[in-house]
C-alpha atoms as a PDB file:
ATOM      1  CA  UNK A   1      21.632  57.493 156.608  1.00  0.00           C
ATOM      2  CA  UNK A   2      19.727  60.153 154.990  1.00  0.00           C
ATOM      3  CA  UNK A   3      17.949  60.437 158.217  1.00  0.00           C
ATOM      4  CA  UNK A   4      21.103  60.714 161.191  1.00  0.00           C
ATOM      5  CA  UNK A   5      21.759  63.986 162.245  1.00  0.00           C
ATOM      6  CA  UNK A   6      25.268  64.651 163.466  1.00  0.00           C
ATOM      7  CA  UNK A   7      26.519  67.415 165.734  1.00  0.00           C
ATOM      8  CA  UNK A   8      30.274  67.975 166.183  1.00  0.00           C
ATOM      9  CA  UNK A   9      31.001  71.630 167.132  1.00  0.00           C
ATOM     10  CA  UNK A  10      32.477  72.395 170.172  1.00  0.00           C
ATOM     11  CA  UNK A  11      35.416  69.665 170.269  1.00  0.00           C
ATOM     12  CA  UNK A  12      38.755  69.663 169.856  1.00  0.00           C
ATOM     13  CA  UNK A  13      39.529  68.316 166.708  1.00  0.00           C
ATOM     14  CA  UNK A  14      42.901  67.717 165.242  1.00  0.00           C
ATOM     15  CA  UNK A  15      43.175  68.261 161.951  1.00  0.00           C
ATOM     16  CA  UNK A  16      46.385  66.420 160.923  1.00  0.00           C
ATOM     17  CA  UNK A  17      47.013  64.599 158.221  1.00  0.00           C
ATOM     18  CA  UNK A  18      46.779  61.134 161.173  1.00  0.00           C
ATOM     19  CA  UNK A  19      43.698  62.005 160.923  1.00  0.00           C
ATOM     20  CA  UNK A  20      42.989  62.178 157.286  1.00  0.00           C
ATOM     21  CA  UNK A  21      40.577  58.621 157.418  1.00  0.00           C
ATOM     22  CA  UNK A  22      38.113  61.175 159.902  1.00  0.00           C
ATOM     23  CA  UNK A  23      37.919  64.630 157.547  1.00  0.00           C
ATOM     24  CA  UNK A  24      37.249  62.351 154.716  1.00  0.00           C
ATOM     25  CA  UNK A  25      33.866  60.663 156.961  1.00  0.00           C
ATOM     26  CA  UNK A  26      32.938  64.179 158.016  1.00  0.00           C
ATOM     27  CA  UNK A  27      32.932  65.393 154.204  1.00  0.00           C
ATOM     28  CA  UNK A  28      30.848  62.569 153.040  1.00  0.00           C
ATOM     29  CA  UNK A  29      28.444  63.311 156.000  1.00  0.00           C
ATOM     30  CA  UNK A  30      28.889  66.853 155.198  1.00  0.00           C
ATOM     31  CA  UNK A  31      24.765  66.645 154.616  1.00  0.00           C
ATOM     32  CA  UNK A  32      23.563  65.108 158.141  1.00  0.00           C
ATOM     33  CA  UNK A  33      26.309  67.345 160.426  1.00  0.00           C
ATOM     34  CA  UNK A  34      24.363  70.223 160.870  1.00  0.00           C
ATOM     35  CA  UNK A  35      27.026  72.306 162.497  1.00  0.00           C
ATOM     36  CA  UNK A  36      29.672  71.777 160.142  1.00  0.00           C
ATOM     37  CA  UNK A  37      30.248  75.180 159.183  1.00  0.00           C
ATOM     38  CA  UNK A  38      30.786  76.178 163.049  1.00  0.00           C
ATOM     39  CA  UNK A  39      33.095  73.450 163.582  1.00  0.00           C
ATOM     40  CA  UNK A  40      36.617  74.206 164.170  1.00  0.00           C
ATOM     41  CA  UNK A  41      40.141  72.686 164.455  1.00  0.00           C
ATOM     42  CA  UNK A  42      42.271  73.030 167.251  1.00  0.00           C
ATOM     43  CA  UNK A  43      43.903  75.757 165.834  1.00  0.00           C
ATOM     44  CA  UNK A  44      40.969  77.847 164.508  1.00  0.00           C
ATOM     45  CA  UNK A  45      41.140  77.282 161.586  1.00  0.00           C
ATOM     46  CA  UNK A  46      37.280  75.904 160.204  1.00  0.00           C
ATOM     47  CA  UNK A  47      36.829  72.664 159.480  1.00  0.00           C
ATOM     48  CA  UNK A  48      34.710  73.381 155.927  1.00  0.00           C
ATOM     49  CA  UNK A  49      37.171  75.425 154.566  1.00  0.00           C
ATOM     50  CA  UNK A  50      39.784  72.736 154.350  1.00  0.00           C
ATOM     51  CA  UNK A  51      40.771  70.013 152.037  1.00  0.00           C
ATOM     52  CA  UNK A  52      43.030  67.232 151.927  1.00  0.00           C
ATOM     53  CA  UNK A  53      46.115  68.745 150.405  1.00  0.00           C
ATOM     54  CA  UNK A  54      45.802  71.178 153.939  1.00  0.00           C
ATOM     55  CA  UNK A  55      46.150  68.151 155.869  1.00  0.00           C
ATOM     56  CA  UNK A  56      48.475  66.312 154.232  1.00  0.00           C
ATOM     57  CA  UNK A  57      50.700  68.779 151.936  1.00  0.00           C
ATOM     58  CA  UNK A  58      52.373  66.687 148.833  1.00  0.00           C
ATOM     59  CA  UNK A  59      56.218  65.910 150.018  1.00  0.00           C
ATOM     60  CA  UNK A  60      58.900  66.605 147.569  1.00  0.00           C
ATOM     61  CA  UNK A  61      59.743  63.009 145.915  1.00  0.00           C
ATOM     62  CA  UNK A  62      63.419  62.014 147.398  1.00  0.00           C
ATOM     63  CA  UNK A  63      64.982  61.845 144.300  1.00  0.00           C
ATOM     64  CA  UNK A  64      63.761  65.589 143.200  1.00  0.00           C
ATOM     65  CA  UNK A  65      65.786  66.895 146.264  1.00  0.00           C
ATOM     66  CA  UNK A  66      68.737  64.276 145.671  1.00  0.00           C
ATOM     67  CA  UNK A  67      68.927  65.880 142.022  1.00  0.00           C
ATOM     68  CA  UNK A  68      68.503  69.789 143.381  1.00  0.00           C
ATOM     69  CA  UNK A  69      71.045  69.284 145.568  1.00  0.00           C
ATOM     70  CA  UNK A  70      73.476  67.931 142.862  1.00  0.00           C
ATOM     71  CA  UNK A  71      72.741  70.538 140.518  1.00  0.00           C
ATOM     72  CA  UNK A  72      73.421  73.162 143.222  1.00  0.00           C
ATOM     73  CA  UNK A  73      76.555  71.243 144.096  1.00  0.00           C
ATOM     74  CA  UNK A  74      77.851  71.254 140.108  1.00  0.00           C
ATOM     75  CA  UNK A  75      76.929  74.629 140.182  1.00  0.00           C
ATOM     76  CA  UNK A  76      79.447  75.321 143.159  1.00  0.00           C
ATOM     77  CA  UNK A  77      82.441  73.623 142.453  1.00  0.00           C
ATOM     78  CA  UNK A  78      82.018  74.863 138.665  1.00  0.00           C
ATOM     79  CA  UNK A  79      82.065  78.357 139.673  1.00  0.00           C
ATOM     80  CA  UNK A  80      84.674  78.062 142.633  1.00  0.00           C
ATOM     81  CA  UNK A  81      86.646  75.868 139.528  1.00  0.00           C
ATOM     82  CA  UNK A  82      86.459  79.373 137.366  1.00  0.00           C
ATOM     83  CA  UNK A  83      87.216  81.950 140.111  1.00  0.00           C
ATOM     84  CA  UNK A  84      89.034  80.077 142.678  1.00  0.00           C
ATOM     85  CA  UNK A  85      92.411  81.586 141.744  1.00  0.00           C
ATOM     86  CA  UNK A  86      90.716  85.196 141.296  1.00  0.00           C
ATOM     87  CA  UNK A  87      88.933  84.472 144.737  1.00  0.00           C
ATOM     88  CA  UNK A  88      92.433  83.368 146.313  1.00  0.00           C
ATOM     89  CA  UNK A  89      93.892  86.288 144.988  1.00  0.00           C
ATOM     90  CA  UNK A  90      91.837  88.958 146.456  1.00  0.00           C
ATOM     91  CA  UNK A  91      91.904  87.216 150.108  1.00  0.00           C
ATOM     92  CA  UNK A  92      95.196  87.629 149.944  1.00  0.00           C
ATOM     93  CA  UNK A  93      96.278  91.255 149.151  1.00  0.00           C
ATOM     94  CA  UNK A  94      92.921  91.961 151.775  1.00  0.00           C
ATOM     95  CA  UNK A  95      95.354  89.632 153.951  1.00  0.00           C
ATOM     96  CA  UNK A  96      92.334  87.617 155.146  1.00  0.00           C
ATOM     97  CA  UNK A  97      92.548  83.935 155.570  1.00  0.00           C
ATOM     98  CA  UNK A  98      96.516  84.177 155.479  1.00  0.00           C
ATOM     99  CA  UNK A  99      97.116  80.920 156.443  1.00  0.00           C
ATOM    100  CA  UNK A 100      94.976  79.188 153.715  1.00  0.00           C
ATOM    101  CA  UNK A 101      95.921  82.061 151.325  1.00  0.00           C
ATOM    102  CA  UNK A 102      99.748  82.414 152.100  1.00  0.00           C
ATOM    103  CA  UNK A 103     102.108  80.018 149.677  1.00  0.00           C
ATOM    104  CA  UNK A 104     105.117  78.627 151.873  1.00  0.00           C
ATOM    105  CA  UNK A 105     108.283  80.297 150.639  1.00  0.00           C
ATOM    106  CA  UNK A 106     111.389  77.930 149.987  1.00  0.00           C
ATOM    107  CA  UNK A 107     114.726  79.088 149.058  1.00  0.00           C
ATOM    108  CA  UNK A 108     117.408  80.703 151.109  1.00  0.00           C
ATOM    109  CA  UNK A 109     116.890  84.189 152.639  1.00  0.00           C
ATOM    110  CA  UNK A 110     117.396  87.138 150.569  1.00  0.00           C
ATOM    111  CA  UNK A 111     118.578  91.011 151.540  1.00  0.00           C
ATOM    112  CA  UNK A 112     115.483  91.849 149.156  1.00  0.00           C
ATOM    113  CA  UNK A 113     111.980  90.598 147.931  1.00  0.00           C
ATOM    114  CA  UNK A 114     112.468  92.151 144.548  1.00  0.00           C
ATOM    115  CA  UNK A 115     114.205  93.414 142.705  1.00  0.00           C
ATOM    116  CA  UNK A 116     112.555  96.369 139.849  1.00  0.00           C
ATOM    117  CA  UNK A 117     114.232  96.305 136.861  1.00  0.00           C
ATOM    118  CA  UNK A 118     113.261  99.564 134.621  1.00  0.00           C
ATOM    119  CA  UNK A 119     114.642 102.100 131.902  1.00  0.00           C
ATOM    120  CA  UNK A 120     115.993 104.910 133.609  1.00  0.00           C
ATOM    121  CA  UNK A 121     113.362 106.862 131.619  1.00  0.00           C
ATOM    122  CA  UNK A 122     110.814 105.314 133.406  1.00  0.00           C
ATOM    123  CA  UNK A 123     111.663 106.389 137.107  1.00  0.00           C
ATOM    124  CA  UNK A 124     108.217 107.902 137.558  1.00  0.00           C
ATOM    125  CA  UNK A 125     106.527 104.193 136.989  1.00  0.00           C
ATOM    126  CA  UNK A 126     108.232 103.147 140.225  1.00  0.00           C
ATOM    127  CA  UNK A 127     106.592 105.023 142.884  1.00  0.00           C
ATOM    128  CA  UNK A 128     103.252 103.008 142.591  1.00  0.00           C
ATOM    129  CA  UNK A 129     105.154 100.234 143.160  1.00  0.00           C
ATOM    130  CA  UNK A 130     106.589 101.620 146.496  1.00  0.00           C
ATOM    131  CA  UNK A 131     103.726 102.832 147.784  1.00  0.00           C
ATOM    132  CA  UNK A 132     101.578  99.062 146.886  1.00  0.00           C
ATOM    133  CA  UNK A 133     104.192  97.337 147.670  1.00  0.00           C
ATOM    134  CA  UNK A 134     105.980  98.456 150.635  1.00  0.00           C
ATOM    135  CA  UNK A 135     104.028 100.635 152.073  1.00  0.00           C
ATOM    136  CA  UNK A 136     101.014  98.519 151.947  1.00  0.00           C
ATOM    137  CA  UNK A 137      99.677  95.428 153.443  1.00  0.00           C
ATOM    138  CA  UNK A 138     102.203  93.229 152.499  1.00  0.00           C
ATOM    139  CA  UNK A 139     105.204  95.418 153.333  1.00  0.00           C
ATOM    140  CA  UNK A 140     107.917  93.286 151.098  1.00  0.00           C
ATOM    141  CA  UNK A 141     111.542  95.071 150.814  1.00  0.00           C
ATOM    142  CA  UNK A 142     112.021  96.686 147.422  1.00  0.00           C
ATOM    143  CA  UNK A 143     115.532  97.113 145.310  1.00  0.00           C
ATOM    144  CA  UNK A 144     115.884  99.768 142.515  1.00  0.00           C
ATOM    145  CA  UNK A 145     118.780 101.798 141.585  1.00  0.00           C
ATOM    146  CA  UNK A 146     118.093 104.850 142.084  1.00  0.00           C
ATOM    147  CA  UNK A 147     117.999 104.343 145.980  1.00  0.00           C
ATOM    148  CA  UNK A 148     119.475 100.989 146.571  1.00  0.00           C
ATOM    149  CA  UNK A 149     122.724 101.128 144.405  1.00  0.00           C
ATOM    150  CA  UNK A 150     125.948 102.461 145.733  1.00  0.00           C
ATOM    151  CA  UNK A 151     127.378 105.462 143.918  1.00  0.00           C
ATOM    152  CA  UNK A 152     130.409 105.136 141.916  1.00  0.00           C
ATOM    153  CA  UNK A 153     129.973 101.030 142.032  1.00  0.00           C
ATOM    154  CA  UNK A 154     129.513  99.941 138.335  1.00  0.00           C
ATOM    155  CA  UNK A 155     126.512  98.744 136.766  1.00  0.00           C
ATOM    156  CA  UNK A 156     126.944  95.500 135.884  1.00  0.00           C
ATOM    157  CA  UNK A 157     128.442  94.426 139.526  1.00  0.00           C
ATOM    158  CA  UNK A 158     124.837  96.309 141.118  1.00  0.00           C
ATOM    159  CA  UNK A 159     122.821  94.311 138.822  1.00  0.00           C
ATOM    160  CA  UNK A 160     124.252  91.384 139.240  1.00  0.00           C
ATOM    161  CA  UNK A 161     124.446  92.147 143.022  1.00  0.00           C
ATOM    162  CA  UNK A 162     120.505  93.458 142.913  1.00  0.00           C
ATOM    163  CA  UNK A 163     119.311  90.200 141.175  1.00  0.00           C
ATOM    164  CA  UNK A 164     121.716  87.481 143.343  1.00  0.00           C
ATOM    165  CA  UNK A 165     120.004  89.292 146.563  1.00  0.00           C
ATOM    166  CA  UNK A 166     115.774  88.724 145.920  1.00  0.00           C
ATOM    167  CA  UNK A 167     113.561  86.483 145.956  1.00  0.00           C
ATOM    168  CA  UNK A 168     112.181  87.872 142.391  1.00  0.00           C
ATOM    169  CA  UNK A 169     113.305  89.875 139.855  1.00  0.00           C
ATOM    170  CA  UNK A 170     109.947  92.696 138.073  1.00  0.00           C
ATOM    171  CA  UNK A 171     110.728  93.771 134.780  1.00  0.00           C
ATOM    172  CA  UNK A 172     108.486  96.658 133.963  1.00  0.00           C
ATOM    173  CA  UNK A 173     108.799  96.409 130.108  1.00  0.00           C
ATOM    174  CA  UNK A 174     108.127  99.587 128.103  1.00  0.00           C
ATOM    175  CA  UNK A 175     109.263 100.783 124.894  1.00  0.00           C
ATOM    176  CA  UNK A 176     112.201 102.517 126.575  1.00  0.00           C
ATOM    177  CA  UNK A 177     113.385  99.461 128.637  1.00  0.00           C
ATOM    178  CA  UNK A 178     113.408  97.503 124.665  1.00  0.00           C
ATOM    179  CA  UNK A 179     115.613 100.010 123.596  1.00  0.00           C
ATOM    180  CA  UNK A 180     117.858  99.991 126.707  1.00  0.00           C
ATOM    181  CA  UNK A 181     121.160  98.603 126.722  1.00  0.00           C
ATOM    182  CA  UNK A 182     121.370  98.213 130.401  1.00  0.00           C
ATOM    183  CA  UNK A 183     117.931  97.097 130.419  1.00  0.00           C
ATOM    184  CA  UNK A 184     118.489  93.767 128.457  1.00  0.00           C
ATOM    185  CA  UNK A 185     121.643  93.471 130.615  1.00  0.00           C
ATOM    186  CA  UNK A 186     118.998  93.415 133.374  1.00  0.00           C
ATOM    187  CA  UNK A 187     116.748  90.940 131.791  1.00  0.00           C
ATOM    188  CA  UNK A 188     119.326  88.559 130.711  1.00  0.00           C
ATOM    189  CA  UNK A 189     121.222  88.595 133.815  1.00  0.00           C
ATOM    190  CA  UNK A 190     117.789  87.697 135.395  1.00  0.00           C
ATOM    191  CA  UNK A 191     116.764  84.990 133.225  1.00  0.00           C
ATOM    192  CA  UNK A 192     120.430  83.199 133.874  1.00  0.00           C
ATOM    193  CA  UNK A 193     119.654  83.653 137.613  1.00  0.00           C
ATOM    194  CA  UNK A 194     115.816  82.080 137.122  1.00  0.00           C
ATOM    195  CA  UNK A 195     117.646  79.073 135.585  1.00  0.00           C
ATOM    196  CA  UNK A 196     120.026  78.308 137.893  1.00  0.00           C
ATOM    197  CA  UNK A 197     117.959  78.913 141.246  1.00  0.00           C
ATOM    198  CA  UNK A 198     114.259  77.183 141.074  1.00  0.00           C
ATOM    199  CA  UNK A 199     112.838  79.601 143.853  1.00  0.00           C
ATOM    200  CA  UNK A 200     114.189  82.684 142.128  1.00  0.00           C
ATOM    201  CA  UNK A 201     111.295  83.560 140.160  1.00  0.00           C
ATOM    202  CA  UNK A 202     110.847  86.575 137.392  1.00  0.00           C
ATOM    203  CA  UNK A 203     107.855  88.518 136.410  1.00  0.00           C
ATOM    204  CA  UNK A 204     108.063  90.314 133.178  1.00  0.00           C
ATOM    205  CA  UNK A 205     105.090  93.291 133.316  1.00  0.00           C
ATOM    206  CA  UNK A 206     104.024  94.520 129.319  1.00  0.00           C
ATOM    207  CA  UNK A 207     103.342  98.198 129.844  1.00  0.00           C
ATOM    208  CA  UNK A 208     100.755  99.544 126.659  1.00  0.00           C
ATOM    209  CA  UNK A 209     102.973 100.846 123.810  1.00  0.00           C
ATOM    210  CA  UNK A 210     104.491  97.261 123.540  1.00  0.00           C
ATOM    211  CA  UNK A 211     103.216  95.613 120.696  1.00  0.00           C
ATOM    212  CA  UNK A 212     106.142  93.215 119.634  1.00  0.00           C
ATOM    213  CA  UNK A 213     109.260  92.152 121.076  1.00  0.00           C
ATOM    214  CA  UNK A 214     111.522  91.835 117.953  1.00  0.00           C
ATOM    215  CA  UNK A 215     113.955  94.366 119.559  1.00  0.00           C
ATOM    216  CA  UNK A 216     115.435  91.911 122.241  1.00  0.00           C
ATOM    217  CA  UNK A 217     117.881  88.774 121.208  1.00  0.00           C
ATOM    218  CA  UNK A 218     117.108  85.969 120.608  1.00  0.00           C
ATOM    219  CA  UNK A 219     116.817  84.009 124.067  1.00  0.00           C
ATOM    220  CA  UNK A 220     115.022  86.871 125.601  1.00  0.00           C
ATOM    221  CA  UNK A 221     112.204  87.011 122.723  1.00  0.00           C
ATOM    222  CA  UNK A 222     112.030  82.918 123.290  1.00  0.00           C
ATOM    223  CA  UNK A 223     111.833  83.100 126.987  1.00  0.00           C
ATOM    224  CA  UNK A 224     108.538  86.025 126.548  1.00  0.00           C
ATOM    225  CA  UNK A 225     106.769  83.277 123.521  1.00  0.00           C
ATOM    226  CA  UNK A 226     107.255  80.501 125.866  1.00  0.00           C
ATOM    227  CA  UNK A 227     106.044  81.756 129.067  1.00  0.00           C
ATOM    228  CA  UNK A 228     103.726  83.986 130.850  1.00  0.00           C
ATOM    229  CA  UNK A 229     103.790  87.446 131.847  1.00  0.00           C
ATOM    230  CA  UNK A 230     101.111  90.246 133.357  1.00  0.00           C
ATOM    231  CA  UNK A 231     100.046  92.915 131.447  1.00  0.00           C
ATOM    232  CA  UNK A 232      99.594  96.262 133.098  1.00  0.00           C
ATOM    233  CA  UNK A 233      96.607  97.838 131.835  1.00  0.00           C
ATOM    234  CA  UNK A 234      94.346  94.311 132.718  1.00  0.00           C
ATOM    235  CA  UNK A 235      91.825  95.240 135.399  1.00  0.00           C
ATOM    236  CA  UNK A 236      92.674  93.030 138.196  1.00  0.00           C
ATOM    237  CA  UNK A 237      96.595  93.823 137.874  1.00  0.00           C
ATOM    238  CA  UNK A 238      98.001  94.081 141.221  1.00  0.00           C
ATOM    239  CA  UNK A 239      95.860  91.647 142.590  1.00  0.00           C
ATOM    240  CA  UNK A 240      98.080  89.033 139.824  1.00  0.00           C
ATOM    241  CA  UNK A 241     101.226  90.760 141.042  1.00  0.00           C
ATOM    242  CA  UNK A 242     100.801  90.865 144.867  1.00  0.00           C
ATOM    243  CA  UNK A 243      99.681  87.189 144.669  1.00  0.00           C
ATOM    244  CA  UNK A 244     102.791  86.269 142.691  1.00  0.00           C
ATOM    245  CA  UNK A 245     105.271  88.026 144.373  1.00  0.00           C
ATOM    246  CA  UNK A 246     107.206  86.455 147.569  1.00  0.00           C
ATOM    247  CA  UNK A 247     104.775  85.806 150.360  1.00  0.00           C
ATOM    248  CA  UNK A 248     105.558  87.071 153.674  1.00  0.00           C
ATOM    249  CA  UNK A 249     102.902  86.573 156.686  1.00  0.00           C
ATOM    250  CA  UNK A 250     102.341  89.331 159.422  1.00  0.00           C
ATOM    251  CA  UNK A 251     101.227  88.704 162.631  1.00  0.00           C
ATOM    252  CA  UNK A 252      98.072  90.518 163.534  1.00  0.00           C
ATOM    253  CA  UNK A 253     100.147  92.739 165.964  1.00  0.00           C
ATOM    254  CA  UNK A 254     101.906  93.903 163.140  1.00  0.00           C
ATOM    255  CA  UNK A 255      98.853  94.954 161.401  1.00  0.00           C
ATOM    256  CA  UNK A 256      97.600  96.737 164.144  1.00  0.00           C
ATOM    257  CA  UNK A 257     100.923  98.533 164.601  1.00  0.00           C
ATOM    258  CA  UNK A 258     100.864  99.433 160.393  1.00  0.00           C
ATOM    259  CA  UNK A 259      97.866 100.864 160.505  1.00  0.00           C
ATOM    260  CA  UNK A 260      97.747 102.771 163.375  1.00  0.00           C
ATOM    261  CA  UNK A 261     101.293 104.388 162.452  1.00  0.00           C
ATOM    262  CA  UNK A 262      99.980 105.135 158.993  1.00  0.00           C
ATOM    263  CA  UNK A 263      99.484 109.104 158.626  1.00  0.00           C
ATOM    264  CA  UNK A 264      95.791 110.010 157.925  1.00  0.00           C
ATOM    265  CA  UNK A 265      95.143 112.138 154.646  1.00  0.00           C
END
């Protein structure tokens, strides 16, 4: 053999991994193929330079990309598992995906969506609430005292009449509502409504300055140990409270209309 002279140059060679059984000949006759180092593949590239992990590149084992993918997967549903709420949350005050986002409201229909309960020293805490709430996205129809109560009517009849007409009833819970008389009125008259309607729901708000609640009775300091409530300085806030507050869905014509009759600063 040491005597055969071999010329391949000037051929079309595949170099493919098919063909593996032929670059492995060639490189053990790399001595008698005297134009070796001119001979090139069918796509330029020269046969010399290459080995066999060009031709044939090492796949990834099956069960390697089986375990990847389940990792990945874990990974996923994990983190959707953590933020899903959060995630659901923020679609829906951006009112995008509205019909996966939007909770079906049950219940008969109210005058109002909610109704804000607050110390009368507290008026100037209510027009962020107006201006999220009913003049933005979700446009729900808001009940406070100051405009919605009839003059001359007395209190207790426009509470009661406030909280038996909405969906919800907000308490926004400062120091000043724990020392209002009319206040606990308020929240009791609430909690009595919660309990005997199921869709009637009500959202107690913690503004800072509240550290305890040994000023209320008895069943209203139970009722605040034994459930939930949102506290107003947390960072996502009124992404909690526009989620939890009645749902109403607007047709896309309606959006259009909202935002092209809003004023621009």
């Amino acid at each position: 053999m040491s005597s055969l002279t071999i010329f391949i140059s000037g051929n079309n060679w595949i170099c493919h991994c098919k063909e593996i059984r032929f670059f492995r000949f060639t490189k053990n006759l790399a001595e008698n193929i005297k134009d070796l180092c001119k001979t090139e593949c069918h796509d330029s590239r020269l046969f010399v330079s290459l080995e066999e992990i060009d031709l044939c590149p090492e796949k990834i084992p099956r069960y390697v990309i089986y375990f990847t993918s389940f990792i990945m997967l874990s990974c996923l549903l994990s983190f959707l598992q953590c933020f899903w709420k959060s995630i659901v949350m923020w679609l829906y005050e951006k009112r995008l995906f509205l019909k996966l986002t939007t909770r079906l409201e049950k219940g008969t229909e109210t005058k109002y969506d909610c109704f804000l309960a607050y110390c009368h020293k507290d008026s100037h805490l209510v027009s962020e609430y107006v201006e999220r709430l009913e003049h933005g996205r979700n446009r729900l129809r808001l009940c406070f005292y100051e405009r919605d109560w009839l003059a001359g009517e007395p209190i207790p009849d426009c509470i009661c009449h406030s909280v038996e007409n909405s969906k919800c009833i907000v308490i926004l819970m400062t120091t000043n509502f724990l020392k209002s008389v009319w206040g606990r009125l308020e929240f009791r008259l609430a909690l009595h409504a919660t309990s005997k309607d199921q869709y009637k729901r009500l959202i107690v708000i913690i503004y800072p300055g509240v550290e305890n609640f040994d000023e209320l009775d008895g069943e209203l300091k139970s009722y605040l140990k034994l459930n939930t409530y949102l506290m107003r300085n947390e960072a996502n806030f009124w992404n909690k409270l526009i989620y939890t507050l009645p749902h109403k869905m607007i047709d896309e014509d309606e959006e259009i209309e909202m935002i092209n009759i809003e004023p621009s600063n």
